[in-house]
Protein backbone atom coordinates (compact mmCIF):
# COMPACT_ATOMS: atom_id res chain seq x y z
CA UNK A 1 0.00 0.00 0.00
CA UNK A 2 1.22 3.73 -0.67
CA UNK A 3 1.86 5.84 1.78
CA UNK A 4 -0.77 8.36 3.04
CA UNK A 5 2.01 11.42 2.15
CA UNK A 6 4.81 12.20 1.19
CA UNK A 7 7.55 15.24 1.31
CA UNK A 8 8.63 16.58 -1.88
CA UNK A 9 11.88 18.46 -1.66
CA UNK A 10 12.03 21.22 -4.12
CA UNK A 11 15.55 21.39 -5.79
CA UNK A 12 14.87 23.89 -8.63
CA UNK A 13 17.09 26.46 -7.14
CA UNK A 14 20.03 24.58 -6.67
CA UNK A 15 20.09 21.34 -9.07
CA UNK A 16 17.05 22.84 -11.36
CA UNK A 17 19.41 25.66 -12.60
CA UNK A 18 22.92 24.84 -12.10
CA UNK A 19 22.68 23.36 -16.21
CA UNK A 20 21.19 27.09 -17.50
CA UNK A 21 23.90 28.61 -19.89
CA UNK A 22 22.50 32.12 -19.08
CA UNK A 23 23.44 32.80 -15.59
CA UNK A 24 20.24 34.19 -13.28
CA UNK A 25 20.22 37.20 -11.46
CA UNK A 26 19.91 36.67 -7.56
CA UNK A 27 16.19 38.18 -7.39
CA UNK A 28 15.33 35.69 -9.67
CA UNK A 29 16.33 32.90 -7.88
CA UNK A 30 15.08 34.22 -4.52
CA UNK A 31 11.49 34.80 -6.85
CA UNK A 32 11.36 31.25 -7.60
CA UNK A 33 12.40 29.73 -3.69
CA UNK A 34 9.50 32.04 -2.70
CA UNK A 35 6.70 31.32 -5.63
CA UNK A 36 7.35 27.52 -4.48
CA UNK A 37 7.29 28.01 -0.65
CA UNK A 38 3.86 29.67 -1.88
CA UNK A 39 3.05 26.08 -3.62
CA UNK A 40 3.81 24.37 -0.88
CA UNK A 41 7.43 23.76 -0.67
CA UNK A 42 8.67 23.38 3.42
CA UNK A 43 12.77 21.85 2.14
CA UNK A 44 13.86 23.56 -0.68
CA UNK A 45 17.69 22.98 -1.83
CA UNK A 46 18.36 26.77 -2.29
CA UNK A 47 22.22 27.59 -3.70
CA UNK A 48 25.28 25.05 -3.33
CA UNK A 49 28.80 25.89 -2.18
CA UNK A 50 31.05 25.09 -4.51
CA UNK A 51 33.82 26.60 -6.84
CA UNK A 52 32.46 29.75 -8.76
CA UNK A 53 34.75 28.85 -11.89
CA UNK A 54 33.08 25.46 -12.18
CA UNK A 55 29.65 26.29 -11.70
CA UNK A 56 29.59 30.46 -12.03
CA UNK A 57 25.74 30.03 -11.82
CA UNK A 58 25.76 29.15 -8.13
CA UNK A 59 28.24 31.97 -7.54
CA UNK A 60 25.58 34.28 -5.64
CA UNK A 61 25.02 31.22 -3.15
CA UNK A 62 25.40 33.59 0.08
CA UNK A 63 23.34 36.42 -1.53
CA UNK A 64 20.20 34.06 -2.25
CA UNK A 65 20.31 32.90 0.79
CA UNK A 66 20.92 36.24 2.44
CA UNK A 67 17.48 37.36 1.20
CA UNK A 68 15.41 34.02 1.89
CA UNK A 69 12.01 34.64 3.73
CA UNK A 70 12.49 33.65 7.22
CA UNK A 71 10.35 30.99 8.32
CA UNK A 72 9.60 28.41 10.69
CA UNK A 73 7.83 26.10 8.51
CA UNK A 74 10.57 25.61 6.11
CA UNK A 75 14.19 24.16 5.95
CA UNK A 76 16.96 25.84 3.22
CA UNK A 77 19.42 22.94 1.92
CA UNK A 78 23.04 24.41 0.61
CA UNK A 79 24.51 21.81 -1.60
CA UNK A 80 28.54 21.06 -0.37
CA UNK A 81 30.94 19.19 -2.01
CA UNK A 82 33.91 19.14 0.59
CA UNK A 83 34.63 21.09 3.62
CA UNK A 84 35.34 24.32 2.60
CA UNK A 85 31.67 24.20 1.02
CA UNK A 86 30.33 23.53 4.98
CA UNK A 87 32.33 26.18 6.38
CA UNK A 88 30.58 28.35 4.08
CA UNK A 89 27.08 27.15 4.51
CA UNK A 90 27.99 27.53 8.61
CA UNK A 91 29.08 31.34 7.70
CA UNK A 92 25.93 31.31 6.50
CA UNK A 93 24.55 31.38 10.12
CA UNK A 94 26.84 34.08 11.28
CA UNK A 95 25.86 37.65 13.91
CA UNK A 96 22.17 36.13 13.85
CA UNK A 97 21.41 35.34 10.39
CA UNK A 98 19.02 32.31 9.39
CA UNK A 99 21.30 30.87 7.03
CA UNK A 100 21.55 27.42 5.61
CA UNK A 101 19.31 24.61 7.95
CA UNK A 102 20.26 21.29 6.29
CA UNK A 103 24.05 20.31 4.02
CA UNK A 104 23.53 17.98 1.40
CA UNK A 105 26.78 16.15 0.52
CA UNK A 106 27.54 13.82 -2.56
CA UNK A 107 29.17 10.79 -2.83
CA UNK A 108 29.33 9.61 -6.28
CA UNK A 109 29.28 5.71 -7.00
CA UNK A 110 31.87 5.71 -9.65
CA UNK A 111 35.58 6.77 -9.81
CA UNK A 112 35.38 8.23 -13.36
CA UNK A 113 32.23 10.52 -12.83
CA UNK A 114 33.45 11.44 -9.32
CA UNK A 115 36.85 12.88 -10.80
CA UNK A 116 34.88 15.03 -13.16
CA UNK A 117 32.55 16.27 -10.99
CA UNK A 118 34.22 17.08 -7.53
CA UNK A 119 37.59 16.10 -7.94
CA UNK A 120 37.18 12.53 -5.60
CA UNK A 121 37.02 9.16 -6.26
CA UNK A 122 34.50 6.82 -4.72
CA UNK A 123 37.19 6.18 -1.61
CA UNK A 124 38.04 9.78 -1.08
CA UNK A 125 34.52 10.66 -1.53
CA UNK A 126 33.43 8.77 1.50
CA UNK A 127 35.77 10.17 3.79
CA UNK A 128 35.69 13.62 2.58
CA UNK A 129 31.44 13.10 3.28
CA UNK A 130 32.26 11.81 6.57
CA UNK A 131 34.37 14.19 7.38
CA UNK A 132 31.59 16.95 6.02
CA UNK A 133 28.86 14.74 8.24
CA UNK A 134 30.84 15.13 11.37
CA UNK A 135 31.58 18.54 11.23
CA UNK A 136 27.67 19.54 9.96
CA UNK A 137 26.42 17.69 13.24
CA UNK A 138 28.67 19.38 15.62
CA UNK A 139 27.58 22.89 14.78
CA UNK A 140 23.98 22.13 14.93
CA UNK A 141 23.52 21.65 10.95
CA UNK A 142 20.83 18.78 9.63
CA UNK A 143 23.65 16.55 7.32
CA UNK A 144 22.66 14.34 4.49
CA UNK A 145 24.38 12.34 2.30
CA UNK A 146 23.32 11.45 -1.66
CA UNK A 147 25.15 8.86 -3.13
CA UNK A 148 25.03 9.82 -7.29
CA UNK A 149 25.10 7.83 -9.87
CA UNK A 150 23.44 5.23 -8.15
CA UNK A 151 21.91 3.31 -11.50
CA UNK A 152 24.51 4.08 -14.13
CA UNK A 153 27.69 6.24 -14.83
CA UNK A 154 27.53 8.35 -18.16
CA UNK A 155 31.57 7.56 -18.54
CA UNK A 156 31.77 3.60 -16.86
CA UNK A 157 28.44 2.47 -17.69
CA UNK A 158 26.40 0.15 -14.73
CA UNK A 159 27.03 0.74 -11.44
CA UNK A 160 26.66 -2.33 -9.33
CA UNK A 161 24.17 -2.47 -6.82
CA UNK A 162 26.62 -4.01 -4.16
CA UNK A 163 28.85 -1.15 -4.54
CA UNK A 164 26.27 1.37 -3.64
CA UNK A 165 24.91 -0.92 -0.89
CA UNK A 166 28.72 -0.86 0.44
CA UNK A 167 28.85 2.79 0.26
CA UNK A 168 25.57 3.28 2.36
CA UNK A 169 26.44 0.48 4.73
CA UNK A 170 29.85 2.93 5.27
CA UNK A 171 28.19 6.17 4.95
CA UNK A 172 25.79 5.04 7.93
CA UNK A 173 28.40 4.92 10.11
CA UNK A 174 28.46 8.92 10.49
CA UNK A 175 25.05 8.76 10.96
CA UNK A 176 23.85 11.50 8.77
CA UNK A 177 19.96 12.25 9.07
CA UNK A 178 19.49 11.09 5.58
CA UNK A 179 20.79 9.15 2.24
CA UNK A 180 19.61 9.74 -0.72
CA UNK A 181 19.89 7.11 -4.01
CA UNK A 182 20.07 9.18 -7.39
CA UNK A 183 19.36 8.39 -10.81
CA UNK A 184 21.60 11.57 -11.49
CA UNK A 185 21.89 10.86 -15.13
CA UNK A 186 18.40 8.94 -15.77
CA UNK A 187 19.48 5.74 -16.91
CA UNK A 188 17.14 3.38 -13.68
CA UNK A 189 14.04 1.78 -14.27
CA UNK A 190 11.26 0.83 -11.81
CA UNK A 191 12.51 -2.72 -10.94
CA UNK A 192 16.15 -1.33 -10.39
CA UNK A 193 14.60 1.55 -8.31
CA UNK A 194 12.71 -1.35 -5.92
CA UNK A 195 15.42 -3.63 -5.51
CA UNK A 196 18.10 -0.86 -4.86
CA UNK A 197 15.49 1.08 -2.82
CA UNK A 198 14.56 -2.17 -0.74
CA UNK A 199 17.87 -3.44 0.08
CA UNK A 200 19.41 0.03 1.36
CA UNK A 201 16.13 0.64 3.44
CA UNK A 202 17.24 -2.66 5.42
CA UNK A 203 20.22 -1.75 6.81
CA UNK A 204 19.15 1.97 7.15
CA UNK A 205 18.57 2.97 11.16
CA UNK A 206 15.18 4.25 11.75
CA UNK A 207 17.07 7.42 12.65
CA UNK A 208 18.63 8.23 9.13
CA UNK A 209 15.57 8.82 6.51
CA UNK A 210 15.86 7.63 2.18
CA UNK A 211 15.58 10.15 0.04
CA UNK A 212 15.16 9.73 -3.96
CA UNK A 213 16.16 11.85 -6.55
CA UNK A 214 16.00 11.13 -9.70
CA UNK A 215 15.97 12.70 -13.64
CA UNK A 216 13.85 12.01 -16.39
CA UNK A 217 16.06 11.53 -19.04
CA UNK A 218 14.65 8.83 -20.69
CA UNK A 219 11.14 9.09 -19.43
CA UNK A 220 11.49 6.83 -16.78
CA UNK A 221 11.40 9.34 -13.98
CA UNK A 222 8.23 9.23 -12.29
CA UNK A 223 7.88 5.52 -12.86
CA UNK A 224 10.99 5.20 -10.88
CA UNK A 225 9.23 7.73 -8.56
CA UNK A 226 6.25 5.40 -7.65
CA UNK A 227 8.72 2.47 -7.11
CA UNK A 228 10.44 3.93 -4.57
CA UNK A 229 7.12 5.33 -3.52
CA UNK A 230 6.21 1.79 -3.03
CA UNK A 231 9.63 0.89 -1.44
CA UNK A 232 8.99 2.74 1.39
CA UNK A 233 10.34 6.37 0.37
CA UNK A 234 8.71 9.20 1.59
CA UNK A 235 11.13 11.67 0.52
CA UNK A 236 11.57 12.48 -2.96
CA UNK A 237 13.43 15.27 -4.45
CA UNK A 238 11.80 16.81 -7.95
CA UNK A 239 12.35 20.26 -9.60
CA UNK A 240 9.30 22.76 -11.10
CA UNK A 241 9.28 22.84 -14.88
CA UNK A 242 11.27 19.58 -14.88
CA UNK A 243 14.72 22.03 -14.45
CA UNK A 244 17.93 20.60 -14.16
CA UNK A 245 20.92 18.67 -15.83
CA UNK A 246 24.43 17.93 -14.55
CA UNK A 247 27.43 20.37 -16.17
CA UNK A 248 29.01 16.79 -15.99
CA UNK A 249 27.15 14.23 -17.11
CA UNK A 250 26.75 14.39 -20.86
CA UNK A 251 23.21 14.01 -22.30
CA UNK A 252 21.65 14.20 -18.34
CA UNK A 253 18.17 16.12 -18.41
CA UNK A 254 16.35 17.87 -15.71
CA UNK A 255 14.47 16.42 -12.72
CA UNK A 256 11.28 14.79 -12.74
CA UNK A 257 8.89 17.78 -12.58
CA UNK A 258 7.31 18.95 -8.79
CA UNK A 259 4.11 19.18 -10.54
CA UNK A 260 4.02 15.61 -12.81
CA UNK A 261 4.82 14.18 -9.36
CA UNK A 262 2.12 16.00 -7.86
CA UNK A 263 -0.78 14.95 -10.14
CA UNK A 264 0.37 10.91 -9.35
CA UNK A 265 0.34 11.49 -6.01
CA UNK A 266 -2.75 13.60 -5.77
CA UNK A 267 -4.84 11.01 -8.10
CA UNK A 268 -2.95 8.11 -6.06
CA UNK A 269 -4.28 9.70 -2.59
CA UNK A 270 -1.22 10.62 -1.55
CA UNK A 271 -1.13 14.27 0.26
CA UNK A 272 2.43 16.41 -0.66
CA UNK A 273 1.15 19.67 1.17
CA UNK A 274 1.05 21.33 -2.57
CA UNK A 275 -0.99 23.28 -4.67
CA UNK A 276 -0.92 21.70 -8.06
CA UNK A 277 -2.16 25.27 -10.00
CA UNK A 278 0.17 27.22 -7.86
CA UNK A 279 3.25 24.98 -9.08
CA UNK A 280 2.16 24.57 -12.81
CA UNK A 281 2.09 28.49 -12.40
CA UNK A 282 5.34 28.66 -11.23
CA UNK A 283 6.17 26.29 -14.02
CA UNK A 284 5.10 28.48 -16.38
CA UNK A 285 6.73 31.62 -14.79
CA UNK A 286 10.18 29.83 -15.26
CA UNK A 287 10.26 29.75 -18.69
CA UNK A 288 10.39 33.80 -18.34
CA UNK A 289 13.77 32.74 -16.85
CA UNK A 290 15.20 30.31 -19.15
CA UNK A 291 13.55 31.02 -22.41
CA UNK A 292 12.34 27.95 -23.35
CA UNK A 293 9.15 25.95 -22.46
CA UNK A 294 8.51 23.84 -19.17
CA UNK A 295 9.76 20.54 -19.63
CA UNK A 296 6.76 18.75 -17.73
CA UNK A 297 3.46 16.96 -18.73
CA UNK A 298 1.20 18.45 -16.29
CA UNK A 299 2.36 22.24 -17.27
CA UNK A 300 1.38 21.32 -20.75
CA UNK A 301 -2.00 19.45 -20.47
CA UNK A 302 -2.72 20.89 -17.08
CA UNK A 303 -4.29 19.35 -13.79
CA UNK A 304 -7.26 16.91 -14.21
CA UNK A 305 -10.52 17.72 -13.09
CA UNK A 306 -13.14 15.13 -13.23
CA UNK A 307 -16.63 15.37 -13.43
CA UNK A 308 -19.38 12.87 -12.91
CA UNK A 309 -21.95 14.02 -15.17
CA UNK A 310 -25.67 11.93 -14.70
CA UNK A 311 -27.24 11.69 -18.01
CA UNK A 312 -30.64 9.63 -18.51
CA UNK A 313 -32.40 8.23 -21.93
């Protein structure tokens, strides 16, 4: 049986528009945190921390966060890819400020990919995360760990499912608050997705949540999404518009979209706490931002309405 709800984490900010060649100004992306908190959104991964030259559109990662609403009901997630990146997330905090609530981390399940996109292989990239973990907890922050590339690598092909089993079993001895399994490039299908899902869930603490993120490159995404749904994941990340794409993983798309998520939960009976109209709105505002068209189903055809119409002869 599904789940009565889930939590969808909105990762437009960060993930949806890291890929956009034209960079987008700071008010924009504090616009479009702020039109999804007004969907719905309560953990929204807002900016990441990483090198400017490598990914110049996450450069104004302290400003967006510097003008973020200030609320109770919501957590900010800054994306951090070694150390330095959680030192900067904790500055984030500084004389008062709200600042970053949650780090996400990334530990990428292939050598190959992980050189190209942070510099680590898989070994270093655990104990760089643990490291991260460790220092996150002490100072109060919410740490969680995504191991990427979980289904395939763009450069080495499949990953196998023991190795990312072996990296979870490893990574839960920081005990983060959550790990995430991603489909970073899109490659996973729904019986992948509940066998992966299912075995990692088993050795998982009650105290660490799963997470699942994963991109729609080859259509698969929100199959995968009601597999893991089904697995026993109640948090899943998706993006509005269907934004996204990795600057290093050739031929990667964008996310599964917030709102083609939405409409299968919301027609499965499963509550997400969002406003479908509000979020094919925002949708539809984004492609003001990126010039071209929202990459979802639902923003095209729209929410569903039925109607039960009694005719007689």
């Amino acid at each position: 049986m599904p789940p009565s709800a889930i939590n969808i984490v909105e990762v437009s900010a960060r993930d949806g528009l890291q890929n956009e060649a034209n960079v987008i100004a700071t008010d924009d992306k504090v616009a479009l945190i702020t039109r999804m908190i007004a969907a719905g959104a309560r953990r929204l991964e807002v900016a990441s921390f990483v090198n400017p030259r490598r990914v110049p559109q996450m450069a104004d990662a302290e400003a967006v966060i510097a003008a973020l609403p200030d609320r109770k009901d919501t957590s900010y997630i800054g994306l951090c890819l070694n150390q330095r990146g959680v030192v900067r997330a904790l500055a984030t905090r500084e004389h008062g400020r709200r600042g970053i609530d949650e780090i996400g981390s990334v530990v990428v399940a292939s050598d190959s990919f992980g050189i190209r996109n942070q510099g680590q292989t898989v070994e270093q990239g655990i104990a760089e995360t643990i490291a991260m973990v460790n220092l996150a907890k002490r100072e109060g922050l919410i740490a969680q760990v995504t191991i990427a590339a979980a289904f395939g690598c763009p450069f080495e092909g499949d990953v196998p499912p023991q190795r990312v089993y072996d990296i979870a079993r490893r990574l839960i001895e920081a005990a983060p608050d959550e790990i995430s399994l991603a489909d970073t490039i899109g490659v996973g299908v729904p019986q992948q997705v509940s066998e992966l899902f299912s075995r990692v869930r088993e050795i998982l603490p009650p105290a660490i949540r799963l997470r699942a993120h994963f991109h729609n490159t080859r259509n698969t995404g929100v199959a995968n999404a009601w597999a893991a749904i089904m697995a026993g994941v109640t948090q899943l990340d998706a993006s509005v518009a269907g934004l996204g794409g990795c600057p290093f993983a050739p031929k990667a798309s964008g996310n599964i979209a917030t709102e083609d998520l939405i409409y299968m939960c919301k027609r499965s009976g499963i509550a997400t706490g969002y406003d479908i109209e509000a979020t094919i709105a925002a949708a539809h505002w984004t492609e003001t931002l990126t010039g071209k068209p929202a990459a979802s189903m639902v923003g095209r055809a729209g929410d569903f309405i039925a109607t039960n119409t009694a005719t007689s002869a």
